[in-house]
C-alpha atoms as a PDB file:
ATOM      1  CA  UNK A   1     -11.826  -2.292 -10.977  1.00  0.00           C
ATOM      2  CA  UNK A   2      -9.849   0.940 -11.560  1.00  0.00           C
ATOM      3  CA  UNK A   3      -6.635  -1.003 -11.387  1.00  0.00           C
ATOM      4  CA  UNK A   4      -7.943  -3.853 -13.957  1.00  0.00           C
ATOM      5  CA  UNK A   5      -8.996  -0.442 -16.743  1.00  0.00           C
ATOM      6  CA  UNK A   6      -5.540   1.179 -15.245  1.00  0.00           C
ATOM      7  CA  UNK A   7      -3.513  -2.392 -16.313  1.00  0.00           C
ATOM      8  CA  UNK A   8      -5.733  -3.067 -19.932  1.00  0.00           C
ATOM      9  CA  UNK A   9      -4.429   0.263 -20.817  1.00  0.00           C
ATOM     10  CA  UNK A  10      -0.785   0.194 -19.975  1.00  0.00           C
ATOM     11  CA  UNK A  11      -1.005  -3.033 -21.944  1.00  0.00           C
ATOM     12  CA  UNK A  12      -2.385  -1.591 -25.113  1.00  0.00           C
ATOM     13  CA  UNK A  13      -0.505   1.724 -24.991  1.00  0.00           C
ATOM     14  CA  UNK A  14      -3.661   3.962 -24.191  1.00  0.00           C
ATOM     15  CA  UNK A  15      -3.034   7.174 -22.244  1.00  0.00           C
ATOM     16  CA  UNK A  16      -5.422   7.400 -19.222  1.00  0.00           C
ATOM     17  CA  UNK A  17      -5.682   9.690 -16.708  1.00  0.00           C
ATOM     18  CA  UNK A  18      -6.934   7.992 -13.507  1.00  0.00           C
ATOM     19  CA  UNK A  19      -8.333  10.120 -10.079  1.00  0.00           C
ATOM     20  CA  UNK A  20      -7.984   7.848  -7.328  1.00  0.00           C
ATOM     21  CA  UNK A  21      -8.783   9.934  -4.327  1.00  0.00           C
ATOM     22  CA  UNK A  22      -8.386   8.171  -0.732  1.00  0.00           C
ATOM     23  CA  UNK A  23     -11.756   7.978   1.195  1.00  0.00           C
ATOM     24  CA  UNK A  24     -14.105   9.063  -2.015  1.00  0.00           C
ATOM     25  CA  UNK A  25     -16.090   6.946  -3.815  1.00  0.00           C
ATOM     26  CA  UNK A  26     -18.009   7.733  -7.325  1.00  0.00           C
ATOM     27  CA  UNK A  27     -20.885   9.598  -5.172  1.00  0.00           C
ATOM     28  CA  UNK A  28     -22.366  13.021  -6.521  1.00  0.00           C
ATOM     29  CA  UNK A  29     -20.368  15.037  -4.033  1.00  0.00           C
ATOM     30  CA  UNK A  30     -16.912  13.549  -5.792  1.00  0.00           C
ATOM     31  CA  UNK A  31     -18.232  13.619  -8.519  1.00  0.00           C
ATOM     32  CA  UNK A  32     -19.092  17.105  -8.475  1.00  0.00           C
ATOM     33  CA  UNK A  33     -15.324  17.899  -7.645  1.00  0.00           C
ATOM     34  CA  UNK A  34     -13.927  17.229 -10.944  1.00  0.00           C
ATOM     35  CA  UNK A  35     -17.002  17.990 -13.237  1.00  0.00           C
ATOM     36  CA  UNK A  36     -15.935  21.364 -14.783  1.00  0.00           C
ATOM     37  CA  UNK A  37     -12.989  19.578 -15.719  1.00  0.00           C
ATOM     38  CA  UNK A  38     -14.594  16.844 -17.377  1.00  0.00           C
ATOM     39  CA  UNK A  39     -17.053  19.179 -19.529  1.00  0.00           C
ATOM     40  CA  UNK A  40     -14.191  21.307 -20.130  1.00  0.00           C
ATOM     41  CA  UNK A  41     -12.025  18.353 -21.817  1.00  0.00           C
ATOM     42  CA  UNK A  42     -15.147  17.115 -23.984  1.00  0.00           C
ATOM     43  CA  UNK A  43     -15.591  20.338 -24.786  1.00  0.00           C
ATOM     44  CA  UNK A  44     -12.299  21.154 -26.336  1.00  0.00           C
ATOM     45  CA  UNK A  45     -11.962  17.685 -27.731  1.00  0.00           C
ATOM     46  CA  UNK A  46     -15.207  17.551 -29.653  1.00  0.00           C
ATOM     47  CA  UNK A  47     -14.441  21.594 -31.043  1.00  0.00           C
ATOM     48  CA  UNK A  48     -16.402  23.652 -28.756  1.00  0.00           C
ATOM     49  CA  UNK A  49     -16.022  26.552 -26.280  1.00  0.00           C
ATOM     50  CA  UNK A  50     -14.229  26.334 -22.980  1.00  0.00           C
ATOM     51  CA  UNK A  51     -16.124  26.974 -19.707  1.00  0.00           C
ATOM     52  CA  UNK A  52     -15.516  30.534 -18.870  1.00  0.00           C
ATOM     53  CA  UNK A  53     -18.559  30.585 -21.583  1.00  0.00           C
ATOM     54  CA  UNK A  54     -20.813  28.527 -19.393  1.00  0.00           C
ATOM     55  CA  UNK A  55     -20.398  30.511 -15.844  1.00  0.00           C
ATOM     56  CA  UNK A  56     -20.642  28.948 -12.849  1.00  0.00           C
ATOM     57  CA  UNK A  57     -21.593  25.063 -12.639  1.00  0.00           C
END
């Protein structure tokens, strides 16, 4: 599936960043790997304040 959403986008012109980590699959643990990130991105994108505001996840 991440190759089909990886292909539509490529087609279209839509930037994407895509994880693909060997072994992992979309579990909490992996998941949890990446989440700062994630809330950190929205965060800036929608206007508000980075994570060193939020402490520790």
């Amino acid at each position: 599936m991440c190759r089909e959403l990886e292909k539509a986008c490529r087609e279209v012109d839509c930037p994407l960043t895509l994880q693909l980590q060997a072994g992992f699959d979309h579990s909490y643990y992996f998941i949890s790997t990446f989440m700062r990130d994630h809330l950190t991105y929205y965060a800036s994108a929608l206007g508000g304040v980075g994570a060193a505001a939020w402490g520790p996840l």
